[in-house]
N, C-alpha and C. Protein backbone atom coordinates (compact mmCIF):
# COMPACT_ATOMS: atom_id res chain seq x y z
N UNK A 1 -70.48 -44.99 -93.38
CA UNK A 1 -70.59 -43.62 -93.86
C UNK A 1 -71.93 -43.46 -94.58
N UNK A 2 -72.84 -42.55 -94.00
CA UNK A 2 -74.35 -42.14 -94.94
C UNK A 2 -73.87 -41.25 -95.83
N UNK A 3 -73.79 -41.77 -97.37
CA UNK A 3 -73.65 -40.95 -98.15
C UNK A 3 -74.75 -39.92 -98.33
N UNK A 4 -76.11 -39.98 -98.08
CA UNK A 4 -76.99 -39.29 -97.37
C UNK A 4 -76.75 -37.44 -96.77
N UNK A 5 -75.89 -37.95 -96.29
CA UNK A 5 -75.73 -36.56 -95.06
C UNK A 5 -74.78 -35.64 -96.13
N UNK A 6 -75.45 -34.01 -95.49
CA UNK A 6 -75.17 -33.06 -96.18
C UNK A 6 -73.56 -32.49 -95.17
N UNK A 7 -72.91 -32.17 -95.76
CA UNK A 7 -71.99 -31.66 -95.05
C UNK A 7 -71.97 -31.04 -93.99
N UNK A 8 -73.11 -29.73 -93.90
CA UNK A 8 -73.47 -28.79 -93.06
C UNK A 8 -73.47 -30.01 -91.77
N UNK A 9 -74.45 -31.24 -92.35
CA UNK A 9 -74.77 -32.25 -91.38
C UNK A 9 -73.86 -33.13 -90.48
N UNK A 10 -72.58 -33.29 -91.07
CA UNK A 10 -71.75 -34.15 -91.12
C UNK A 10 -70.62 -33.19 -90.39
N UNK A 11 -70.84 -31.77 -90.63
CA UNK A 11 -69.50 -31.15 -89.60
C UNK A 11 -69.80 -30.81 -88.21
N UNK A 12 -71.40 -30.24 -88.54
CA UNK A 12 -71.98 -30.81 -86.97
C UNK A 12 -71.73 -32.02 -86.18
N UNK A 13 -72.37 -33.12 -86.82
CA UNK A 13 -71.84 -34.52 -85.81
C UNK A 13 -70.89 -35.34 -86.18
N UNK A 14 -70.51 -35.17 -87.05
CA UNK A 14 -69.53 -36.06 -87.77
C UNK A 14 -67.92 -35.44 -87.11
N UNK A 15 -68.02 -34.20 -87.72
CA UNK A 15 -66.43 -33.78 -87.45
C UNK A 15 -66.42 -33.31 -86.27
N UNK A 16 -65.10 -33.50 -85.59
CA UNK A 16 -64.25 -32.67 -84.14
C UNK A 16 -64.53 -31.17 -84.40
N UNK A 17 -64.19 -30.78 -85.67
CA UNK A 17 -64.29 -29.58 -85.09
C UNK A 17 -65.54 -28.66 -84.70
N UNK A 18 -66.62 -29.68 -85.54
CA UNK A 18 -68.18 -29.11 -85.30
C UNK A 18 -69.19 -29.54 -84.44
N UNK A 19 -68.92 -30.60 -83.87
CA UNK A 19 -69.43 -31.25 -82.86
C UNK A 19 -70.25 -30.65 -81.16
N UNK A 20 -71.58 -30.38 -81.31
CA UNK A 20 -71.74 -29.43 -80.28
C UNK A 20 -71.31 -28.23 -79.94
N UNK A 21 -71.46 -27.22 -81.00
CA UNK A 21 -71.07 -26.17 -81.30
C UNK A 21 -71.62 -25.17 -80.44
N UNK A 22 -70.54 -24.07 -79.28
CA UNK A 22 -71.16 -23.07 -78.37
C UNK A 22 -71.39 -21.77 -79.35
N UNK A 23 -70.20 -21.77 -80.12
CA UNK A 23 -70.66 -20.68 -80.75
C UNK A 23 -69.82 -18.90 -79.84
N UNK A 24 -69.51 -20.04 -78.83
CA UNK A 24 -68.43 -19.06 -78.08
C UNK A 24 -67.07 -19.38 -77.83
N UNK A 25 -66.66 -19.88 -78.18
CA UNK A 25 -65.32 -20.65 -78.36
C UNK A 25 -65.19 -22.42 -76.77
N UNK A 26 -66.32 -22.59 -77.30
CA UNK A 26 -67.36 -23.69 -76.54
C UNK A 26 -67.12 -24.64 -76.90
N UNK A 27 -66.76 -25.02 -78.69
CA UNK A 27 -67.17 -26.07 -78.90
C UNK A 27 -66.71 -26.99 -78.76
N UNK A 28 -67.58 -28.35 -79.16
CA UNK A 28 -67.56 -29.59 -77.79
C UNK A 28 -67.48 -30.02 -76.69
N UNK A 29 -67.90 -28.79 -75.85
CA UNK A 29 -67.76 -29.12 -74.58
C UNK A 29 -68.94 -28.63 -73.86
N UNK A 30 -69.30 -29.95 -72.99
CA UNK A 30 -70.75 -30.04 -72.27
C UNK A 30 -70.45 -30.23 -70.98
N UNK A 31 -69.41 -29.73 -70.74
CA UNK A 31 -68.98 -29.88 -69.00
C UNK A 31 -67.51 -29.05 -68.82
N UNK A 32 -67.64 -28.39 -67.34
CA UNK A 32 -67.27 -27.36 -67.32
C UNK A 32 -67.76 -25.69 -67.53
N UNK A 33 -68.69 -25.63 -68.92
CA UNK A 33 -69.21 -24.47 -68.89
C UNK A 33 -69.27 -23.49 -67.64
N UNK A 34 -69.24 -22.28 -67.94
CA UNK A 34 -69.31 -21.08 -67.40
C UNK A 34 -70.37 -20.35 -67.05
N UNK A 35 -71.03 -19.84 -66.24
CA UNK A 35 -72.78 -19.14 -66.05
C UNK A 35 -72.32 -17.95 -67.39
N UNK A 36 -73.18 -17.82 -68.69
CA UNK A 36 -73.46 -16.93 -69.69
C UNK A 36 -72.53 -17.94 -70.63
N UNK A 37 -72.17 -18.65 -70.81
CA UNK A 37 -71.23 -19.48 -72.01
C UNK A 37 -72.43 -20.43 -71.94
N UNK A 38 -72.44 -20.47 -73.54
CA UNK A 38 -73.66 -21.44 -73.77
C UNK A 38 -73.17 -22.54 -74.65
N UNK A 39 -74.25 -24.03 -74.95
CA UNK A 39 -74.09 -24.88 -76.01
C UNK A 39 -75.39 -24.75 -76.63
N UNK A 40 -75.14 -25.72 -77.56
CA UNK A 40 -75.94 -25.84 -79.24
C UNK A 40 -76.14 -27.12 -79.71
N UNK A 41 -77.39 -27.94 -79.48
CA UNK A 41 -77.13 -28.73 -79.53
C UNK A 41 -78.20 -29.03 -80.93
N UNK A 42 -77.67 -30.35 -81.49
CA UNK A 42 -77.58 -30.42 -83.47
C UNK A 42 -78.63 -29.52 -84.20
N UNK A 43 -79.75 -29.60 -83.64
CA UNK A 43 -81.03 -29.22 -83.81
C UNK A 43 -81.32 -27.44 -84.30
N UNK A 44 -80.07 -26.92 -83.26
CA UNK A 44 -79.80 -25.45 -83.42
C UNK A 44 -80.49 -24.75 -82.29
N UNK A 45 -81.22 -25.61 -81.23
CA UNK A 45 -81.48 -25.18 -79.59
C UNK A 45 -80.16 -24.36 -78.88
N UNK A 46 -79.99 -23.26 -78.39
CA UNK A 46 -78.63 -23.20 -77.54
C UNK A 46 -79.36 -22.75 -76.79
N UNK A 47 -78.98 -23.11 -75.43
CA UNK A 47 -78.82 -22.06 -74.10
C UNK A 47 -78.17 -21.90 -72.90
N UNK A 48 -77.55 -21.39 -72.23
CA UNK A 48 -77.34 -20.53 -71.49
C UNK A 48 -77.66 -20.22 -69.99
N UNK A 49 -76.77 -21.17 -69.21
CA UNK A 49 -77.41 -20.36 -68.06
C UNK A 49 -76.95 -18.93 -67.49
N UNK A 50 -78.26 -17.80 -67.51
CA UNK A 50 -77.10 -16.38 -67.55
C UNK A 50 -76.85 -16.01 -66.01
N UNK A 51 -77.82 -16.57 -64.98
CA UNK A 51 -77.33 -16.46 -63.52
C UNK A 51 -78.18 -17.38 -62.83
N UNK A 52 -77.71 -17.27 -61.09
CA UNK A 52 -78.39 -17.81 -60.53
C UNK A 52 -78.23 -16.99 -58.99
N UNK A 53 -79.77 -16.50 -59.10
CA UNK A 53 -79.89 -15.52 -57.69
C UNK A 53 -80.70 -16.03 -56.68
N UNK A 54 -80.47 -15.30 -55.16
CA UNK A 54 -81.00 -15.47 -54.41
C UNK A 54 -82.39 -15.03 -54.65
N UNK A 55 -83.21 -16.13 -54.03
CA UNK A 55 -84.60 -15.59 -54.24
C UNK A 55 -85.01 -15.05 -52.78
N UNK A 56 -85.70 -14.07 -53.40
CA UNK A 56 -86.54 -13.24 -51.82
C UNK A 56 -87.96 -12.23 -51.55
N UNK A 57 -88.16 -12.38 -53.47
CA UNK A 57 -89.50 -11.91 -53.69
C UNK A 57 -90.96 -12.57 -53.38
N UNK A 58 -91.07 -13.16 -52.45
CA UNK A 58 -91.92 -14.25 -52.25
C UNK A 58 -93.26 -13.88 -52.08
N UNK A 59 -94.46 -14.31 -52.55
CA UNK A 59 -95.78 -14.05 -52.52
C UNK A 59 -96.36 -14.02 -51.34
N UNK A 60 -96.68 -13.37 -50.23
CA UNK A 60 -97.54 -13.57 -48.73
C UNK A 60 -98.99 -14.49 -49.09
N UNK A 61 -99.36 -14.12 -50.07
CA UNK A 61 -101.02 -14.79 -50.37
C UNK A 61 -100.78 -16.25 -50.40
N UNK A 62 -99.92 -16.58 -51.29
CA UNK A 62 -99.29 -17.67 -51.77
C UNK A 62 -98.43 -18.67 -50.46
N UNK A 63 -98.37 -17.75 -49.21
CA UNK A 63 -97.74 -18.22 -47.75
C UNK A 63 -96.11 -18.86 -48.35
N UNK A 64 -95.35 -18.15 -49.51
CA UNK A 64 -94.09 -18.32 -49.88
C UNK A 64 -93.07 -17.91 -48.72
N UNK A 65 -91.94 -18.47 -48.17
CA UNK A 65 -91.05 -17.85 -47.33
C UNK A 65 -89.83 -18.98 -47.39
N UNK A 66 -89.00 -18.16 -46.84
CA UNK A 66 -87.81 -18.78 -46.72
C UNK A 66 -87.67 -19.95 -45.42
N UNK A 67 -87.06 -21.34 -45.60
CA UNK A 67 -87.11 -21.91 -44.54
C UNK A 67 -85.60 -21.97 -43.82
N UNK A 68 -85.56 -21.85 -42.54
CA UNK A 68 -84.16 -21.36 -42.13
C UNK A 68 -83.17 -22.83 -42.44
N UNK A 69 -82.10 -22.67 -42.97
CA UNK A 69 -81.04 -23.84 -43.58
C UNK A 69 -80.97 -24.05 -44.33
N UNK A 70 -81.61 -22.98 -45.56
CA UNK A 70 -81.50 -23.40 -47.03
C UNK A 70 -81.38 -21.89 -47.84
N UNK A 71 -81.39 -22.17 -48.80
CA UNK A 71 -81.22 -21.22 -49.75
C UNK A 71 -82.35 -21.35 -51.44
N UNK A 72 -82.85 -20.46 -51.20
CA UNK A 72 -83.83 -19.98 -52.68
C UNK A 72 -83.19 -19.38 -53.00
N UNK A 73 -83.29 -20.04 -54.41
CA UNK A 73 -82.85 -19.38 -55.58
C UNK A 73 -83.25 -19.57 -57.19
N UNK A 74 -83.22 -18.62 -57.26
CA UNK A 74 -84.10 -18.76 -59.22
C UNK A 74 -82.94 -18.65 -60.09
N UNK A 75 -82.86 -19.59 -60.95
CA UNK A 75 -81.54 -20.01 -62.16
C UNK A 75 -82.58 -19.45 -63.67
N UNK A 76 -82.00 -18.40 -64.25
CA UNK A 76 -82.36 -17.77 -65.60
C UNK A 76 -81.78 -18.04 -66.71
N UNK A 77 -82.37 -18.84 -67.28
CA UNK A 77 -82.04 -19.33 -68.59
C UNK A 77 -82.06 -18.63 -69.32
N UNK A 78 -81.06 -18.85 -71.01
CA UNK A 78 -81.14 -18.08 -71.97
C UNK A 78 -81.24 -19.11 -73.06
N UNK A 79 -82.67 -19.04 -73.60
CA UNK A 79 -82.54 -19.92 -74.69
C UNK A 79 -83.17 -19.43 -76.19
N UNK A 80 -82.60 -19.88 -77.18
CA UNK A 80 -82.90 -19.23 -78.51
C UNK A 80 -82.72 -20.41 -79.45
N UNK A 81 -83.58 -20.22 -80.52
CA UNK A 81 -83.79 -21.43 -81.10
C UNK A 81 -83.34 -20.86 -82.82
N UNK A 82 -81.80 -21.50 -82.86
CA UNK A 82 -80.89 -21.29 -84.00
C UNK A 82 -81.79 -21.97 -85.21
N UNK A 83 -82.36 -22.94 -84.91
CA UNK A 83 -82.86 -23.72 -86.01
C UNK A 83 -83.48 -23.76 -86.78
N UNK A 84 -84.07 -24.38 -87.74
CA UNK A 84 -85.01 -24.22 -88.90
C UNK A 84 -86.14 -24.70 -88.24
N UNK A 85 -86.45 -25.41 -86.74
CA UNK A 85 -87.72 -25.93 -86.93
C UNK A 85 -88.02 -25.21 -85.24
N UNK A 86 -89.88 -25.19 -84.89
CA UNK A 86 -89.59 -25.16 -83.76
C UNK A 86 -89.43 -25.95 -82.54
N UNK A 87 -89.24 -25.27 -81.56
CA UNK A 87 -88.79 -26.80 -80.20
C UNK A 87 -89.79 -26.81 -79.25
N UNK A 88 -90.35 -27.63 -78.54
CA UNK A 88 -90.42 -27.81 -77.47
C UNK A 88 -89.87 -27.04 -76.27
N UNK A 89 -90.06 -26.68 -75.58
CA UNK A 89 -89.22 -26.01 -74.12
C UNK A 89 -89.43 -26.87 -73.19
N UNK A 90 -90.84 -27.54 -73.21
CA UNK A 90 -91.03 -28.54 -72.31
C UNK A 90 -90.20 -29.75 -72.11
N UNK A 91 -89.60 -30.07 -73.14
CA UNK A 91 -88.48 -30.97 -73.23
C UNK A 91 -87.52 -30.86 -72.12
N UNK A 92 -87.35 -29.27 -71.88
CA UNK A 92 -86.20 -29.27 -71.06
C UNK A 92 -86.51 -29.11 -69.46
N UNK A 93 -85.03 -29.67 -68.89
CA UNK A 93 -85.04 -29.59 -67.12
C UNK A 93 -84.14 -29.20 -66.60
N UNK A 94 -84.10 -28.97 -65.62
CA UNK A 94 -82.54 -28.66 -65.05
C UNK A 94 -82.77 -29.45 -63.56
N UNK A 95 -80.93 -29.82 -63.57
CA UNK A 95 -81.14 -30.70 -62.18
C UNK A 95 -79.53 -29.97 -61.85
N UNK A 96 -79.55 -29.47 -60.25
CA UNK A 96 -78.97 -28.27 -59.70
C UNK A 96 -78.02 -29.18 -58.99
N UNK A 97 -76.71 -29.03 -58.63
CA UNK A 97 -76.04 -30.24 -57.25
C UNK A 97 -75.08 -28.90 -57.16
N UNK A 98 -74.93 -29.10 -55.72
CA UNK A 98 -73.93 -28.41 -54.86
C UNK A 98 -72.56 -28.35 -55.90
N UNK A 99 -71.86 -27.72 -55.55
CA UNK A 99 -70.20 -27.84 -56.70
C UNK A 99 -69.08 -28.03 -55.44
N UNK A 100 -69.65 -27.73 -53.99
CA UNK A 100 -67.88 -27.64 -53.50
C UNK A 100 -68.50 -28.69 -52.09
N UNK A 101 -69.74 -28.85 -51.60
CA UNK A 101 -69.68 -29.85 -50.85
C UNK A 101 -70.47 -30.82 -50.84
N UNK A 102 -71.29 -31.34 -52.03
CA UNK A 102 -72.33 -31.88 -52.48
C UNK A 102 -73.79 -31.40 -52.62
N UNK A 103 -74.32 -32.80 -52.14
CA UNK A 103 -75.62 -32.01 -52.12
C UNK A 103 -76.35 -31.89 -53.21
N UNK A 104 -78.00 -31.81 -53.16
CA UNK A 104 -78.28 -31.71 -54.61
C UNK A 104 -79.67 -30.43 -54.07
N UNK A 105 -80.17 -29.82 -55.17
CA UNK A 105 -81.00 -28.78 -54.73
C UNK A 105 -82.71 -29.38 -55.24
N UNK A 106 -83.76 -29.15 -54.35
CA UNK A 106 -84.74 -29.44 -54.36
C UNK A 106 -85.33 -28.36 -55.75
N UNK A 107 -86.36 -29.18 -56.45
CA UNK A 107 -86.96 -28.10 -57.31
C UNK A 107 -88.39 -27.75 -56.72
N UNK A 108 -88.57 -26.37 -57.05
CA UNK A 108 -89.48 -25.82 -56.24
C UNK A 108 -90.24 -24.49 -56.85
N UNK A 109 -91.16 -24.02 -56.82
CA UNK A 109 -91.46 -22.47 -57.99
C UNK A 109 -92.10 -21.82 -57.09
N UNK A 110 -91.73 -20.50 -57.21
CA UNK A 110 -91.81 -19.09 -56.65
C UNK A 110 -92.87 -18.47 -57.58
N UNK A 111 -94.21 -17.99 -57.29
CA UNK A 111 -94.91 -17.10 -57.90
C UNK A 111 -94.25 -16.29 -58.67
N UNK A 112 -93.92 -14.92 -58.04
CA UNK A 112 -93.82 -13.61 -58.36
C UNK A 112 -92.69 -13.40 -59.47
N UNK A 113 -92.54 -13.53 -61.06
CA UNK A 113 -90.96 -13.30 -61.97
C UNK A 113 -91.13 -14.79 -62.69
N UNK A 114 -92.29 -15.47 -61.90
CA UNK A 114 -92.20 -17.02 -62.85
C UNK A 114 -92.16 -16.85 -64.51
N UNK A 115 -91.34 -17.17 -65.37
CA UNK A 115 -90.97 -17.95 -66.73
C UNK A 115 -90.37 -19.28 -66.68
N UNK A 116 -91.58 -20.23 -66.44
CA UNK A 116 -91.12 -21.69 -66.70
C UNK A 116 -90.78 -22.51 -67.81
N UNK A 117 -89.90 -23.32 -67.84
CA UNK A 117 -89.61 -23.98 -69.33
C UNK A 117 -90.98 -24.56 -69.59
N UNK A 118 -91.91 -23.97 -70.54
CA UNK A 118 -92.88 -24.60 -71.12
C UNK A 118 -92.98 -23.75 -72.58
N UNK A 119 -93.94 -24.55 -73.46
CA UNK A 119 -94.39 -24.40 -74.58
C UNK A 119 -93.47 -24.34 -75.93
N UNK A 120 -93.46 -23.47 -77.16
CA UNK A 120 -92.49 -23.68 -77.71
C UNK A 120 -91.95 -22.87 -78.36
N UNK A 121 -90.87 -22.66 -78.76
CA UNK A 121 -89.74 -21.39 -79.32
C UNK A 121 -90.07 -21.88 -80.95
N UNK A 122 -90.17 -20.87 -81.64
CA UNK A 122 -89.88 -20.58 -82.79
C UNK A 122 -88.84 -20.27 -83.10
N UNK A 123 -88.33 -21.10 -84.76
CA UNK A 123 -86.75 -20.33 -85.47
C UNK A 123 -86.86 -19.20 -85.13
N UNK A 124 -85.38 -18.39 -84.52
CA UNK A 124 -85.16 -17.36 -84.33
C UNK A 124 -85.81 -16.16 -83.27
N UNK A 125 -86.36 -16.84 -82.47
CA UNK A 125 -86.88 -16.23 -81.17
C UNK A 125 -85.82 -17.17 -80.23
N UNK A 126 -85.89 -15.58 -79.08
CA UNK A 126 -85.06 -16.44 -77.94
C UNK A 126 -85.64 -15.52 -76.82
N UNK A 127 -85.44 -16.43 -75.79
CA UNK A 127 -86.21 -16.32 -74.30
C UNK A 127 -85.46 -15.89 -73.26
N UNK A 128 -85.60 -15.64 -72.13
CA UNK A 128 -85.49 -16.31 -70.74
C UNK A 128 -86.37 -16.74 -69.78
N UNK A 129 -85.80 -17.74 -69.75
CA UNK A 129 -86.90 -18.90 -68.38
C UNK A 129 -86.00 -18.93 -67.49
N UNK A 130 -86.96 -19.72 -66.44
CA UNK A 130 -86.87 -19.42 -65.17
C UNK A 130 -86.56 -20.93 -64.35
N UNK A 131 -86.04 -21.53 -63.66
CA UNK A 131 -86.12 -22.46 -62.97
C UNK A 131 -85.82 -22.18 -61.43
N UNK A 132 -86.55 -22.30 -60.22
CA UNK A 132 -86.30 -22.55 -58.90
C UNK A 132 -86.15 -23.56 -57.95
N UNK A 133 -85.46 -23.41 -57.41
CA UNK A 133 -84.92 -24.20 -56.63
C UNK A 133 -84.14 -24.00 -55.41
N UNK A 134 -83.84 -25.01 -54.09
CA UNK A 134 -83.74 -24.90 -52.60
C UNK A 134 -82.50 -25.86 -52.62
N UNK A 135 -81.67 -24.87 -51.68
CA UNK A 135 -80.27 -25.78 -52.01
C UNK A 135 -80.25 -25.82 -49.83
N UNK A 136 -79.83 -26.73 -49.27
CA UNK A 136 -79.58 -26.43 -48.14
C UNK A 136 -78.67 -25.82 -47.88
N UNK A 137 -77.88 -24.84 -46.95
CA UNK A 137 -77.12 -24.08 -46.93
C UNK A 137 -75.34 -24.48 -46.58
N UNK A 138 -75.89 -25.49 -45.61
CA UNK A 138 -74.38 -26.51 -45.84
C UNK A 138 -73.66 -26.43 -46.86
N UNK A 139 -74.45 -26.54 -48.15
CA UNK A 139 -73.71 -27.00 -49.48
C UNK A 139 -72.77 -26.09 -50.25
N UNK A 140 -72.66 -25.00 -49.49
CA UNK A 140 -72.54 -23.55 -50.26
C UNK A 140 -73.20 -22.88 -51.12
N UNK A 141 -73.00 -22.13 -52.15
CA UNK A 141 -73.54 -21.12 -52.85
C UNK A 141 -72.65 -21.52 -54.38
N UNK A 142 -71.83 -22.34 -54.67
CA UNK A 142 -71.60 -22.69 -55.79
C UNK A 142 -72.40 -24.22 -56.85
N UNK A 143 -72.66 -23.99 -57.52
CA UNK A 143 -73.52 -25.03 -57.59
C UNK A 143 -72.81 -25.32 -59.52
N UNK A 144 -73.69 -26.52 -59.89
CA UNK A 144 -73.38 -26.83 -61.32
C UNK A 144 -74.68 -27.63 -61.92
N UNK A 145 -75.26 -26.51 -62.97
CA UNK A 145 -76.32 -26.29 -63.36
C UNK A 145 -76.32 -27.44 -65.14
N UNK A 146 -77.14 -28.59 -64.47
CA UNK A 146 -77.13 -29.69 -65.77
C UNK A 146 -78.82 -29.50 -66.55
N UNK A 147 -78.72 -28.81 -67.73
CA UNK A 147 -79.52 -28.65 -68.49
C UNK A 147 -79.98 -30.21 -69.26
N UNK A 148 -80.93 -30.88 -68.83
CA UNK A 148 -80.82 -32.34 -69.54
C UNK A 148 -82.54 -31.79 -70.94
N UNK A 149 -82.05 -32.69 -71.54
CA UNK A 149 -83.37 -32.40 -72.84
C UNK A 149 -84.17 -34.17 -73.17
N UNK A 150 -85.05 -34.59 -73.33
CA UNK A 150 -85.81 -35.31 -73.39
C UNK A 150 -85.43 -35.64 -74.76
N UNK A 151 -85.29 -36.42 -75.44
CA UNK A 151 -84.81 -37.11 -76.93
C UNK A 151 -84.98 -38.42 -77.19
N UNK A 152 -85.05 -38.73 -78.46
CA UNK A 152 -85.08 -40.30 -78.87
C UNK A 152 -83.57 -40.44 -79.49
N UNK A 153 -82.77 -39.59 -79.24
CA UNK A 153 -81.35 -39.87 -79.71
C UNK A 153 -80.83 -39.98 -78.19
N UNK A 154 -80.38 -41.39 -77.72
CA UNK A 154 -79.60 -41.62 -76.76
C UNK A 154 -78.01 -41.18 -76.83
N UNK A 155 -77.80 -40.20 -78.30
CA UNK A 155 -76.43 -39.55 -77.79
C UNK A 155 -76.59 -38.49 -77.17
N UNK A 156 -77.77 -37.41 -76.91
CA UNK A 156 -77.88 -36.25 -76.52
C UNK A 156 -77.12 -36.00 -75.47
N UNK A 157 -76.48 -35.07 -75.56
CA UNK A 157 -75.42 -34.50 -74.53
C UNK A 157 -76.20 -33.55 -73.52
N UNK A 158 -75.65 -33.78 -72.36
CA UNK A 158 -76.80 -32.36 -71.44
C UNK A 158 -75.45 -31.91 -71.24
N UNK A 159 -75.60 -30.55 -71.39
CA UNK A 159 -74.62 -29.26 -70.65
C UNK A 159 -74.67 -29.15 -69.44
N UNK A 160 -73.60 -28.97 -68.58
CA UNK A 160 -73.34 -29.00 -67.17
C UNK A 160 -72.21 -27.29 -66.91
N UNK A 161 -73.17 -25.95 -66.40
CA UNK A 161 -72.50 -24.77 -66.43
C UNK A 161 -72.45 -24.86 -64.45
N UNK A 162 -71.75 -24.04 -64.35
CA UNK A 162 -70.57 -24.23 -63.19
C UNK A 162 -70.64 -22.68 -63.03
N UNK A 163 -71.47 -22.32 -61.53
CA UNK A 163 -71.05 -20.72 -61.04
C UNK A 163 -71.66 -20.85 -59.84
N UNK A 164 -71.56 -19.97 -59.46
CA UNK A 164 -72.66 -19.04 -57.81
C UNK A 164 -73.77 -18.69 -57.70
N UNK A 165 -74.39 -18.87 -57.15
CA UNK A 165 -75.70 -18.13 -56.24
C UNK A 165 -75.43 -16.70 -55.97
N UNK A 166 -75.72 -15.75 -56.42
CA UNK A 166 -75.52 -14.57 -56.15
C UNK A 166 -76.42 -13.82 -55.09
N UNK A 167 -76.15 -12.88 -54.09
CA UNK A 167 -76.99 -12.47 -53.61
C UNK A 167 -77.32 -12.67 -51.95
């Protein structure tokens, strides 16, 4: 026991009931999530994946297009930084896998609507970014979206949200 730690500190990681807090009746849970149900992880980072659409705005200059057997699509993050300090964005990634017949989705970026996870959020600003990506079409249109974060704490939990490709 760190007699050290402030309570605030200690109900966050210490206790069940504060442990990875969504803040939406979420908490502790980093799998399963819902597309717009978010986590929080100690630091006071939360986010959110709020959809994931078909992409079809593609740049001609840029020679962007669709290749036949797959599916583009751009996943929109919602992230806001609860905390006292600021974060990194670059920290974060997302890695996309099929949900009903495997499969994993290529990462890939679309010109035209780009907000990439880069640079850094200030306490109390919150965003949306952008991540793209190519799922082959076999796999379906349901997918499960794992937000992983870069850390020197090997407990860090990555959130894993669970929805559709819309569109």
């Amino acid at each position: 026991m760190d007699e050290d730690i402030s309570q605030a500190d200690w109900m966050e990681h210490c206790s069940e009931e504060g442990a990875g807090t969504g803040g939406d009746g979420t908490e502790g849970q980093t799998t399963d999530l819902k597309f717009g149900e978010s986590y929080t992880w100690p630091d006071g980072l939360k986010v959110a994946v709020a959809e994931a659409k078909v992409f079809t705005d593609y740049d001609a200059e840029l020679m962007e297009s669709a290749e036949p057997g797959s599916t583009d699509f751009r996943v929109k993050l919602k992230v806001e930084n609860t905390g006292k300090t600021a974060v990194a964005l670059d920290d974060l990634s997302v890695i996309i896998d099929g949900a009903t017949k495997g499969g994993q989705a290529a990462s890939t970026s679309f010109e035209n609507g780009a907000e990439p996870l880069e640079g850094r959020l200030a306490p109390g600003v919150s965003a949306t970014k952008t991540d793209d990506s190519v799922l082959e079409t076999k796999y379906g249109k349901k997918i499960v979206v794992t937000v992983q974060r870069n850390s020197d704490d090997l407990d860090t939990d990555f959130p894993e949200f669970t929805g559709s490709i819309i569109g």
